[in-house]
N, C-alpha and C. Protein backbone atom coordinates (compact mmCIF):
# COMPACT_ATOMS: atom_id res chain seq x y z
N UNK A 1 13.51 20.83 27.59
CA UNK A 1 12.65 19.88 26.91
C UNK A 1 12.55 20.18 25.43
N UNK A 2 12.47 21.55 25.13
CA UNK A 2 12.37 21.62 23.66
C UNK A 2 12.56 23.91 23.74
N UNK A 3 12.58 23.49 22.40
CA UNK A 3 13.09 24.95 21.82
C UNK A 3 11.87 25.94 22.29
N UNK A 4 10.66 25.74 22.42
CA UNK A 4 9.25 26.34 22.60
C UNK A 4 9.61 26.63 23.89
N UNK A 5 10.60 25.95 25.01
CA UNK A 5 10.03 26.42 26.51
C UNK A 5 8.66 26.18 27.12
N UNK A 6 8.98 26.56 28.39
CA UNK A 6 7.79 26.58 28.55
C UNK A 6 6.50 27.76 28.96
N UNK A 7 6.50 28.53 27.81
CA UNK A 7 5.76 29.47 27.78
C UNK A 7 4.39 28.82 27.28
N UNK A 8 3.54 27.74 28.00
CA UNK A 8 2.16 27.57 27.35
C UNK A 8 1.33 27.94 27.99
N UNK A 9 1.45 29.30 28.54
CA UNK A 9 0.36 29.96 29.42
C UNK A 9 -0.37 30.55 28.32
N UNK A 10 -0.36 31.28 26.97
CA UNK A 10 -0.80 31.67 25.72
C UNK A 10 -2.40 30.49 25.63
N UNK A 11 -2.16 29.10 26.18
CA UNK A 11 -3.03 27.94 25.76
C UNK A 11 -3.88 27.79 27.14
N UNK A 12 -4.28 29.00 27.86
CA UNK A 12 -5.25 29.01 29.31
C UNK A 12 -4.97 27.41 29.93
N UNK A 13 -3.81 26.64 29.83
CA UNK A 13 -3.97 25.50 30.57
C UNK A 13 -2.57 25.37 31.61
N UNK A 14 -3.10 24.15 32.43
CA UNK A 14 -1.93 24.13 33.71
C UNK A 14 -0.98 23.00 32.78
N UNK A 15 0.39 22.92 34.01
CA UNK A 15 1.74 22.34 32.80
C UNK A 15 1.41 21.23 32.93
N UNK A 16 0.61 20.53 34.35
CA UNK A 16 -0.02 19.32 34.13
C UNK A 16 -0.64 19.21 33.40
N UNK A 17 -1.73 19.75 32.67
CA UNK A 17 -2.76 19.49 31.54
C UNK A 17 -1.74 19.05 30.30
N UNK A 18 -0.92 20.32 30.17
CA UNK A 18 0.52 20.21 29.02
C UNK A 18 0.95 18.83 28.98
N UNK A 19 1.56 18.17 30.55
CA UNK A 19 2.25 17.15 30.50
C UNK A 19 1.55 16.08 30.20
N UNK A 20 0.23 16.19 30.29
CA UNK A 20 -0.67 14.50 30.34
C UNK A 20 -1.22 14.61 28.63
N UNK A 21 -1.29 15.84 28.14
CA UNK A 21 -1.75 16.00 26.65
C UNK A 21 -0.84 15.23 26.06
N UNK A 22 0.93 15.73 26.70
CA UNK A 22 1.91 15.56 25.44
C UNK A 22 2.39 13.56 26.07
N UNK A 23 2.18 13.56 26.94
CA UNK A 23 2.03 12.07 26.95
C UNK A 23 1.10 11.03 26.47
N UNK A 24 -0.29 11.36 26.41
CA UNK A 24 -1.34 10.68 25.69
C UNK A 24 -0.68 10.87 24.45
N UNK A 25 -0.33 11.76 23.12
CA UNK A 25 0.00 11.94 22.25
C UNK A 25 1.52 11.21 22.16
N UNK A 26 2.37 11.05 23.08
CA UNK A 26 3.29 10.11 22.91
C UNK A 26 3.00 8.76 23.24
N UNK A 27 2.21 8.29 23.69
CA UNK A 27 1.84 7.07 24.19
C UNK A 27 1.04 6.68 22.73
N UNK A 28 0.08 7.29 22.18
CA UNK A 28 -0.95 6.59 21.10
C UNK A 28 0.64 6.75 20.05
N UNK A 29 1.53 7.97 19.92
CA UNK A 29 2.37 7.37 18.67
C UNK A 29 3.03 6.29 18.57
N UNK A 30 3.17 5.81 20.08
CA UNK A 30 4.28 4.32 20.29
C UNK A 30 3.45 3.29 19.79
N UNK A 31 1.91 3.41 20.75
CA UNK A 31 1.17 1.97 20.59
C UNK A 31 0.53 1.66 19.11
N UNK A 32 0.68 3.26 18.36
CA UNK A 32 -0.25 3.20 17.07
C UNK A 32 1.10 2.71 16.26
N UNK A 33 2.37 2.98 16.13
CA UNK A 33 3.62 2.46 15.72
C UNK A 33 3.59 1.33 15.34
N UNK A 34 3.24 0.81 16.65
CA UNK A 34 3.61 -1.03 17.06
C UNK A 34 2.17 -1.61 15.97
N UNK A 35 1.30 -0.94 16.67
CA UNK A 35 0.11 -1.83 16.13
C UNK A 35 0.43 -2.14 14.64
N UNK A 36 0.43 -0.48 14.23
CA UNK A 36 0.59 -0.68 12.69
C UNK A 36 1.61 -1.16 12.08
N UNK A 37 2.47 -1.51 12.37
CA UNK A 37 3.96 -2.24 11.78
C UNK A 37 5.17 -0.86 11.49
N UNK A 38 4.62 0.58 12.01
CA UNK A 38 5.50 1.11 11.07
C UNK A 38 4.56 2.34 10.35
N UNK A 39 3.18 2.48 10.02
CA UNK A 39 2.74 2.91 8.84
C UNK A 39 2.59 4.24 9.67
N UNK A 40 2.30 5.36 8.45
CA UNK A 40 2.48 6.57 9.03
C UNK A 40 1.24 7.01 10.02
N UNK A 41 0.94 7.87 10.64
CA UNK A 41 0.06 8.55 11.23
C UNK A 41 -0.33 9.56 11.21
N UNK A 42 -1.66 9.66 10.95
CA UNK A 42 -2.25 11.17 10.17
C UNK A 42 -2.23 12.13 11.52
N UNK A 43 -1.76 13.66 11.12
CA UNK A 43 -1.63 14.54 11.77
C UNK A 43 -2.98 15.14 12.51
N UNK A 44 -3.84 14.52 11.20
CA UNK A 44 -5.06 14.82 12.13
C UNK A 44 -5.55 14.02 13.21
N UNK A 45 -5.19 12.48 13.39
CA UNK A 45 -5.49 11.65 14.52
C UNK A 45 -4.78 12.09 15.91
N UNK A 46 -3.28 13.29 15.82
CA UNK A 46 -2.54 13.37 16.86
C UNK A 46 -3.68 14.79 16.78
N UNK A 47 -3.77 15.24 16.60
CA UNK A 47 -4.46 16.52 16.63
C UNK A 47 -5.51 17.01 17.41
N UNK A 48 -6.59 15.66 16.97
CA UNK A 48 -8.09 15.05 17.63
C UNK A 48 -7.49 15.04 19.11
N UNK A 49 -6.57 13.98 19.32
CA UNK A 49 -6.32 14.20 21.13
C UNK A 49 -6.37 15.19 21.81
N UNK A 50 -5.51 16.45 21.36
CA UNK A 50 -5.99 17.42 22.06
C UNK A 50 -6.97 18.15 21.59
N UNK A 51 -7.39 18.29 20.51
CA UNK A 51 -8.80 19.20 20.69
C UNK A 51 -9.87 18.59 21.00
N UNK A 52 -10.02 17.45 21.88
CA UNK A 52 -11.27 16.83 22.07
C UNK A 52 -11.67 17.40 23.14
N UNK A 53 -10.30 18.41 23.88
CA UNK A 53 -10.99 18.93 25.15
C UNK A 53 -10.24 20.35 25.62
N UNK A 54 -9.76 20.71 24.10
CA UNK A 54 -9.09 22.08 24.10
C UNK A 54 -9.28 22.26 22.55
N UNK A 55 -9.94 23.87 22.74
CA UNK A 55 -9.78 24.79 21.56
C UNK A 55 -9.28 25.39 21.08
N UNK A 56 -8.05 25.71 21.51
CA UNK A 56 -7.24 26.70 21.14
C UNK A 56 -6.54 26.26 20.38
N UNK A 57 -6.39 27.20 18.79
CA UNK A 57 -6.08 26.58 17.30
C UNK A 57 -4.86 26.11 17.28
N UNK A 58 -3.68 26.48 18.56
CA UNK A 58 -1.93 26.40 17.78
C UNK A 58 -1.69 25.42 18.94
N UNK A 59 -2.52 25.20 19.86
CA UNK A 59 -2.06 23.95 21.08
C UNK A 59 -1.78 22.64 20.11
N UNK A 60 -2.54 21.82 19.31
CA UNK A 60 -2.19 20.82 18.79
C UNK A 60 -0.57 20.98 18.01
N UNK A 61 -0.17 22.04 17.59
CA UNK A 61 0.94 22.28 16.95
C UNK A 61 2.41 22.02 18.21
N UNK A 62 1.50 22.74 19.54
CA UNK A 62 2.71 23.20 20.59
C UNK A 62 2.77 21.84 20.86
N UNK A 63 1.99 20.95 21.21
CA UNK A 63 1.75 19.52 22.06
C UNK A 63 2.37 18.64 21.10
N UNK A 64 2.76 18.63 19.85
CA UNK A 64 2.79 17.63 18.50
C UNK A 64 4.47 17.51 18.98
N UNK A 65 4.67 19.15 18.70
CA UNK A 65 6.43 19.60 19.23
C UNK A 65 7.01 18.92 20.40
N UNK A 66 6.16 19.61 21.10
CA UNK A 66 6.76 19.12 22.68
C UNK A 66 6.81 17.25 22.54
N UNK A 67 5.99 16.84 22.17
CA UNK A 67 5.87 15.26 22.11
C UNK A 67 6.72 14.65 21.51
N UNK A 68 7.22 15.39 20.07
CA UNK A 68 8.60 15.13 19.08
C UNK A 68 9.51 15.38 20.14
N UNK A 69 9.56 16.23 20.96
CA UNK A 69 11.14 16.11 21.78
C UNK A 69 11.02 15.31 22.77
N UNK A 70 9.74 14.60 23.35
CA UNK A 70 10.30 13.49 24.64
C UNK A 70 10.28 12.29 23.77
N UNK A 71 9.62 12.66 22.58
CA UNK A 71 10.58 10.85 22.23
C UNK A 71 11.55 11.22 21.38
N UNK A 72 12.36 11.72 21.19
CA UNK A 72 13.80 12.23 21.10
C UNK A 72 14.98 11.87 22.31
N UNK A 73 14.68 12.66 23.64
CA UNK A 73 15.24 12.53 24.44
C UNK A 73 15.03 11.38 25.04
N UNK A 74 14.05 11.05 25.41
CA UNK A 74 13.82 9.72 26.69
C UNK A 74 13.38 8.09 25.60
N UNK A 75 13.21 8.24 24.56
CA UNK A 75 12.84 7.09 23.55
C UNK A 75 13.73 7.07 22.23
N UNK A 76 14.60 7.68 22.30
CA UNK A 76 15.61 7.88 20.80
C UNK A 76 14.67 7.86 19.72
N UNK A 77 13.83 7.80 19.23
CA UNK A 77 13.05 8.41 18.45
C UNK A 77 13.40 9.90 17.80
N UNK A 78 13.07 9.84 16.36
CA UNK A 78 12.39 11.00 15.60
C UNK A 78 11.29 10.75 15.23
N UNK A 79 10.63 11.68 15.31
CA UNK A 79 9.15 12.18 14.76
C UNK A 79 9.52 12.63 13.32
N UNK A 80 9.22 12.15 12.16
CA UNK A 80 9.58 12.64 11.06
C UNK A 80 8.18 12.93 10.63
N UNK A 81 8.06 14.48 10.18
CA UNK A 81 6.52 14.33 8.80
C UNK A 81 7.16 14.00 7.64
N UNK A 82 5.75 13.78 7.53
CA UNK A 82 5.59 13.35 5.88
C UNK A 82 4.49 14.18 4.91
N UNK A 83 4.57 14.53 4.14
CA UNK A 83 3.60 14.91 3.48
C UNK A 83 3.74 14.86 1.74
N UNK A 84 2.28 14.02 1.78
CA UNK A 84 2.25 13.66 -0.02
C UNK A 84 2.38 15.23 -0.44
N UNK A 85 3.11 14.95 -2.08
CA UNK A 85 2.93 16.09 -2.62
C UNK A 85 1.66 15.74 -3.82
N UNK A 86 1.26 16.59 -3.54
CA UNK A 86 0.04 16.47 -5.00
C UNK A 86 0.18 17.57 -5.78
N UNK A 87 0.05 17.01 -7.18
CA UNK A 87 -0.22 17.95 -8.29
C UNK A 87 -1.13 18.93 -7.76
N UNK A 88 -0.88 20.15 -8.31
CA UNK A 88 -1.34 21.56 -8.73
C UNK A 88 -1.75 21.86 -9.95
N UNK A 89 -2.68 22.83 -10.61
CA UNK A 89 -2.92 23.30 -11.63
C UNK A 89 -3.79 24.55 -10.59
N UNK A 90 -3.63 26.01 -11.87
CA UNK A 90 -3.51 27.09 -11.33
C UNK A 90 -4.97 27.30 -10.98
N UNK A 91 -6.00 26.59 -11.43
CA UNK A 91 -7.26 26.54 -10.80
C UNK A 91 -7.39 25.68 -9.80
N UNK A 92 -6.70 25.05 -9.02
CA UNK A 92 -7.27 24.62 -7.44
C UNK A 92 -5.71 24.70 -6.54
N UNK A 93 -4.63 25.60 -7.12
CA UNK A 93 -3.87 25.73 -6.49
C UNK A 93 -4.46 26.15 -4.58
N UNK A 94 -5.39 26.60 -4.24
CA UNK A 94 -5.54 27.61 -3.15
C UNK A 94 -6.58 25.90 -2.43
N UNK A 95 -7.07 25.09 -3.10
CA UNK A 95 -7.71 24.02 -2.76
C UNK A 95 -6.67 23.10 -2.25
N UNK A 96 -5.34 22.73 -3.15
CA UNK A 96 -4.27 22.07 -3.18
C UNK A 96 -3.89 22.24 -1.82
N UNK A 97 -3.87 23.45 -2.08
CA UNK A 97 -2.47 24.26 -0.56
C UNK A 97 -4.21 24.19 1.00
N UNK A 98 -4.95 23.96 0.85
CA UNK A 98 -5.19 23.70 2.01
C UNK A 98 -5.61 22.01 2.34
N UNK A 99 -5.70 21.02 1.48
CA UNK A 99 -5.83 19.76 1.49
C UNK A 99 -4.46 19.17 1.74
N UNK A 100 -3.86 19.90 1.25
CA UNK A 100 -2.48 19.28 1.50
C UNK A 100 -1.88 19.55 3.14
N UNK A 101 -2.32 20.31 3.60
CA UNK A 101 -2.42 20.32 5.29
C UNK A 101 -3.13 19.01 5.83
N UNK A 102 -4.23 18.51 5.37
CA UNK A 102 -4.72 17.31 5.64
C UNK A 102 -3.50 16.03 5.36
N UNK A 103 -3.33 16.12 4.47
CA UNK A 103 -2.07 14.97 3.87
C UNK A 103 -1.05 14.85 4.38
N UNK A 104 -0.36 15.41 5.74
CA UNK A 104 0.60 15.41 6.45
C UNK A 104 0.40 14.23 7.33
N UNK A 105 1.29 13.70 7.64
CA UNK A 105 1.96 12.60 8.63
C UNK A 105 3.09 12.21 9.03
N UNK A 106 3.16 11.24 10.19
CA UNK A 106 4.28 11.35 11.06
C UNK A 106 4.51 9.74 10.84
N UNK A 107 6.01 9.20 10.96
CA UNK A 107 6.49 8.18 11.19
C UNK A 107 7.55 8.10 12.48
N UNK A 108 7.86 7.70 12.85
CA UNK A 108 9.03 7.42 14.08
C UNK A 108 10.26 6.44 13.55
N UNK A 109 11.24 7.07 13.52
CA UNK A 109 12.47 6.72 13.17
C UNK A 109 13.60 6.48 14.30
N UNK A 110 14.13 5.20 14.23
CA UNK A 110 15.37 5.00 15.69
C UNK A 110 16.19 6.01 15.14
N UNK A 111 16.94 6.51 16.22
CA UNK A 111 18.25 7.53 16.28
C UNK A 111 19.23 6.45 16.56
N UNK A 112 19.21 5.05 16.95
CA UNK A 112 20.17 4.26 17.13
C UNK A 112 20.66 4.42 15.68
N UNK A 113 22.03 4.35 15.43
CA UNK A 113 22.54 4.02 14.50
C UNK A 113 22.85 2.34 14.02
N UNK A 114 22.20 2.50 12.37
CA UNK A 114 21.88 1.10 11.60
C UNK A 114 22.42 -0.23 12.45
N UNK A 115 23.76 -0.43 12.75
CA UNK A 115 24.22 -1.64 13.60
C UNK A 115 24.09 -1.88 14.85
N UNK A 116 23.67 -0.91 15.00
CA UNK A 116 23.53 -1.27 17.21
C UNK A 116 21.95 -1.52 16.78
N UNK A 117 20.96 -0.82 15.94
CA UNK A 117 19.75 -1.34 15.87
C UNK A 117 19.54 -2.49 14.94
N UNK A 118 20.46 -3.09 14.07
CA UNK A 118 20.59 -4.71 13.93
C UNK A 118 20.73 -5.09 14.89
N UNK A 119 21.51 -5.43 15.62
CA UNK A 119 21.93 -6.06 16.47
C UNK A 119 21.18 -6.32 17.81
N UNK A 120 20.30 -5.23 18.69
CA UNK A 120 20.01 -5.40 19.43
C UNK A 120 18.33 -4.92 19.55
N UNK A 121 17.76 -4.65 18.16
CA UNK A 121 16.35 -3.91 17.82
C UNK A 121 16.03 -4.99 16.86
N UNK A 122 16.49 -4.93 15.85
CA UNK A 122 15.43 -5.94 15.08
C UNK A 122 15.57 -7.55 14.81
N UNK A 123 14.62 -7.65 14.63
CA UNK A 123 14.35 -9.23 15.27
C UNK A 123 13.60 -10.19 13.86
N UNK A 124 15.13 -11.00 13.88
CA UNK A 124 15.12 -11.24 12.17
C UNK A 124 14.28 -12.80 12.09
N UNK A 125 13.46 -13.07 13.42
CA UNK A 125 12.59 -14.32 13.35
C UNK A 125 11.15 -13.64 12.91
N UNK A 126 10.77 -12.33 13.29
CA UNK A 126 9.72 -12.02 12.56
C UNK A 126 9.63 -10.86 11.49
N UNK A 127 10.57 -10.49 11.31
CA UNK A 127 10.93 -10.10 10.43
C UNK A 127 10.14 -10.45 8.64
N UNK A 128 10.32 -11.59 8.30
CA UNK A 128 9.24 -11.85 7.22
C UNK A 128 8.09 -11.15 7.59
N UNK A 129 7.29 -12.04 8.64
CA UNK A 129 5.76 -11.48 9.14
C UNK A 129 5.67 -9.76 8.82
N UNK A 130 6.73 -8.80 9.41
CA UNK A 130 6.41 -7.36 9.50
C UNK A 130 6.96 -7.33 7.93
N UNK A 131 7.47 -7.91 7.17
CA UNK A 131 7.55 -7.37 5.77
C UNK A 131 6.54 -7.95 4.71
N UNK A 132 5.81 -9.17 5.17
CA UNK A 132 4.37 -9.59 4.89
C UNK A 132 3.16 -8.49 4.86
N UNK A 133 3.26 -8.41 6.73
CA UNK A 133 2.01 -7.01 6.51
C UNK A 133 2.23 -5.78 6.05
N UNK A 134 3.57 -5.19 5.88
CA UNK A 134 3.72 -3.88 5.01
C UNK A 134 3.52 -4.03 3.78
N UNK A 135 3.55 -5.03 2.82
CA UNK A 135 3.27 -5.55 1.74
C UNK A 135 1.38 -5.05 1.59
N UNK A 136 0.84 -6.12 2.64
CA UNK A 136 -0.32 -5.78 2.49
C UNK A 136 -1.41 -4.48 2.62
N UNK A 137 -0.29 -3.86 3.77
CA UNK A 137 -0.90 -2.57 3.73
C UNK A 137 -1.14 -1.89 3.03
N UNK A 138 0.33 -1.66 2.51
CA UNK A 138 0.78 -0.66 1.04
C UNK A 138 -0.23 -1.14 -0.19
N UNK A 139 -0.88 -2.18 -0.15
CA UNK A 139 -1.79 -2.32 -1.32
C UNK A 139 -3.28 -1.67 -0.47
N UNK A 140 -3.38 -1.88 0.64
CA UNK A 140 -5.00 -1.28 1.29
C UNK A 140 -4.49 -0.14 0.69
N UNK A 141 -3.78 0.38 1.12
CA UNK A 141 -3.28 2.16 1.44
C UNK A 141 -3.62 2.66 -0.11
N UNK A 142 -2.43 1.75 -1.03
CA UNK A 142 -2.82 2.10 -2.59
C UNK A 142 -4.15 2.24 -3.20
N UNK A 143 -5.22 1.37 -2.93
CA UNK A 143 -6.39 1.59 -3.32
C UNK A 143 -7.06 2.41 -2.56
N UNK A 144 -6.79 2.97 -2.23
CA UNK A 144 -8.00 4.44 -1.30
C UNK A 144 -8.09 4.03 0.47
N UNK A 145 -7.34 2.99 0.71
CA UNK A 145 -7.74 2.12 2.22
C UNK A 145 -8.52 1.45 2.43
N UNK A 146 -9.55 0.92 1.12
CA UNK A 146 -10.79 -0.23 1.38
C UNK A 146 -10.03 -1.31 0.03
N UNK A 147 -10.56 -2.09 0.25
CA UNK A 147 -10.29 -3.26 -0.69
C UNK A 147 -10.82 -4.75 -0.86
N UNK A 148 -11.35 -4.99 -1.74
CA UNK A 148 -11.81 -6.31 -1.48
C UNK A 148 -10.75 -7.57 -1.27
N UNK A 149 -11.39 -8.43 -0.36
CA UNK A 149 -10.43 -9.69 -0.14
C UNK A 149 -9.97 -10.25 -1.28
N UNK A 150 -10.63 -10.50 -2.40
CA UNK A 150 -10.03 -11.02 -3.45
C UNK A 150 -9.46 -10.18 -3.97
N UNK A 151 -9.55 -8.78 -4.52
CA UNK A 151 -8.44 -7.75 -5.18
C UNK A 151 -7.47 -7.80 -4.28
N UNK A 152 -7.27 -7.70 -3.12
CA UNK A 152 -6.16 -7.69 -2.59
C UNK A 152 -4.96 -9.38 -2.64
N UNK A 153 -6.30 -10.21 -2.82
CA UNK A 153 -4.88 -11.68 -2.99
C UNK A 153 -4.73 -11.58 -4.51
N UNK A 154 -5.24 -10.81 -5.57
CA UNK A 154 -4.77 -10.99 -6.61
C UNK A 154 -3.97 -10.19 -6.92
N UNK A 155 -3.22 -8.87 -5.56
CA UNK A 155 -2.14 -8.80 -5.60
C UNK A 155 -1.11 -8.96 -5.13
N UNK A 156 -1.64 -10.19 -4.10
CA UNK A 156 -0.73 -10.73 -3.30
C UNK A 156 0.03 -11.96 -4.40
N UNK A 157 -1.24 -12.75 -5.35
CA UNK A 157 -0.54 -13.68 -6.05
C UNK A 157 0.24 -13.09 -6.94
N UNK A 158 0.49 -11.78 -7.34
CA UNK A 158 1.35 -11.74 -8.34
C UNK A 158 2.68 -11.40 -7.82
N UNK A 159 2.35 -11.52 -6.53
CA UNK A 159 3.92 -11.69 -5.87
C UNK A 159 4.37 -12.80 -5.40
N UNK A 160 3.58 -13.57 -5.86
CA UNK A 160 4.10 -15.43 -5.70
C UNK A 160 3.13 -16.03 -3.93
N UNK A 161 2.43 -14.69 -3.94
CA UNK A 161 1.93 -16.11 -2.31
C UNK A 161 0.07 -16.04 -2.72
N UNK A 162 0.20 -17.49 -2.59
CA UNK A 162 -1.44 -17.78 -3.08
C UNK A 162 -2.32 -17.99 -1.79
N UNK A 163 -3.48 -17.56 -1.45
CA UNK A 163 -4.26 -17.89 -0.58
C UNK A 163 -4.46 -19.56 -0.19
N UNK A 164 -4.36 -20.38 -1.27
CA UNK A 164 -4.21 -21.57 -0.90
C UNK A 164 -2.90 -22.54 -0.52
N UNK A 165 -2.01 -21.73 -0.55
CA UNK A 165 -0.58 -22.17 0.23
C UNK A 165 -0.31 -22.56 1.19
N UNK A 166 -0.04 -23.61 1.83
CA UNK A 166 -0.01 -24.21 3.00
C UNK A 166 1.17 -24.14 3.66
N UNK A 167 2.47 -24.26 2.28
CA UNK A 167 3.68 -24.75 2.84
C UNK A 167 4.80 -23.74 2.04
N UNK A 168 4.05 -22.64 2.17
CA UNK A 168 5.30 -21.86 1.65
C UNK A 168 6.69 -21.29 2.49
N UNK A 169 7.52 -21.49 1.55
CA UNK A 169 9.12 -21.89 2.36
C UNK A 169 9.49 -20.66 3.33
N UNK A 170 8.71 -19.27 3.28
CA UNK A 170 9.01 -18.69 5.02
C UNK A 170 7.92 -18.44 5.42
N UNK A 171 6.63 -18.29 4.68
CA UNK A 171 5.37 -17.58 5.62
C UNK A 171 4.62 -19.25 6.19
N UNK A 172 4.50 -20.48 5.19
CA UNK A 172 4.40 -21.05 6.02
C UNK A 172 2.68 -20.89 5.13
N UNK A 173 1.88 -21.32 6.36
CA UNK A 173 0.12 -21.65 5.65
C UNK A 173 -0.16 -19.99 5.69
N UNK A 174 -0.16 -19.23 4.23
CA UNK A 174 -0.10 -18.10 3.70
C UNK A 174 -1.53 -17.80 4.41
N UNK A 175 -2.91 -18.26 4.46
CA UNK A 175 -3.84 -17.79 4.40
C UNK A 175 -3.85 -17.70 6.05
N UNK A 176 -3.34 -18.49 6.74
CA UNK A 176 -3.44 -18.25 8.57
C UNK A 176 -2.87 -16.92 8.56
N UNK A 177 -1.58 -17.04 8.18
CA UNK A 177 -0.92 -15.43 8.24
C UNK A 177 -1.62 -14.40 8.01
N UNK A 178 -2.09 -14.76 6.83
CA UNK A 178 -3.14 -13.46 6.21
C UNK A 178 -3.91 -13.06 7.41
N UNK A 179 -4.97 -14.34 8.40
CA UNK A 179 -6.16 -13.45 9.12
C UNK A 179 -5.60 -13.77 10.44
N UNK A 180 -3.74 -13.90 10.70
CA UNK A 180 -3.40 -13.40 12.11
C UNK A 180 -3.39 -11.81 11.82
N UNK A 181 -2.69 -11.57 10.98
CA UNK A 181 -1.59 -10.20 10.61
C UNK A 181 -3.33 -9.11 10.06
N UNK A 182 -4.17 -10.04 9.78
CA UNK A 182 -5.17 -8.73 9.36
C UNK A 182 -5.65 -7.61 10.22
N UNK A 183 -5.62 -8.47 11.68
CA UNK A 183 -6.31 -7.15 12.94
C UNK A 183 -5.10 -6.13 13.17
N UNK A 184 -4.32 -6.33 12.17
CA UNK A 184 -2.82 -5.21 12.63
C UNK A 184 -3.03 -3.74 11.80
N UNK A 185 -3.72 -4.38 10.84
CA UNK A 185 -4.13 -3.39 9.71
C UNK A 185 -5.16 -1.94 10.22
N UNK A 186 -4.79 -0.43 9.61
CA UNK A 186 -5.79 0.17 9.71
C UNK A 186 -6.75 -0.29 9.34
């Protein structure tokens, strides 16, 4: 299953406990995937799953692993992190280097290679729609993750789609889109 083995007797739990941890944690990365279009997932939300009912400090690390290799093997998936880099200066270097543990996240990447996942993965009728709401996200995300409805269409209009658009030539009545695609949003 993965390079770790299965030595998680170190974590006082049975391999069933192991197996249903590292499946809840693969199950919320698929459905949180889908929901979100794509957007990353904080290390601390996979984390919370298991310590909501285990303490032991390096289990979220072993369970994160083990979870990166069944959607590897059985979901062609990678688990890729991510982590912002943020500036340093030599007075909060030691602040930097532990916030920046917070700032880590995961995306899921096909292992299909680019043309077999044209071809038989992506799906070029909604396609606009999922490049609509990444649009919008990436502006929540940019401003801190809150945003007002109007700051956010005044940066939607400077990309040519106006809240009062009815008949624009692929999204169509811009503002329906807007409050289908909004419950998709963190």
């Amino acid at each position: 299953m993965s390079n770790l083995g299965d030595d998680f007797s170190q974590f006082d739990i049975s391999k069933e406990e192991k197996d249903k941890l590292v499946a809840e944690v693969v199950r919320y990365i698929l459905f949180k995937t889908h929901q979100n279009s794509g957007c990353p997932i904080k290390r601390e939300e996979l984390s919370q799953l298991v310590t909501k009912n285990y303490r032991h400090r390096s289990l979220p690390a072993y369970i994160i692993n083990e979870a990166k290799a069944k959607l590897s093997t059985i979901f062609g998936y990678e688990l890729r992190e991510l982590q912002r880099s943020r500036p340093s200066s030599t007075s909060h270097s030691r602040l930097s280097q532990q916030s920046g543990v917070d700032a880590k996240s995961y995306v899921i990447i096909s292992q299909l290679p680019a043309e077999v996942y044209k071809k038989y993965v992506e799906d070029v009728n909604t396609s606009h729609l999922t490049g609509f709401t990444f649009v919008a996200i990436s502006i929540v995300q940019l401003a801190g993750g809150k945003i007002a409805e109007d700051n956010l269409w005044h940066h939607l209009k400077r990309m040519g789609l106006h809240e009062t658009d009815e008949n624009h030539p692929v999204l169509g009545n811009v503002k329906q889109i807007f409050a289908e695609r909004q419950g998709q949003w963190p």
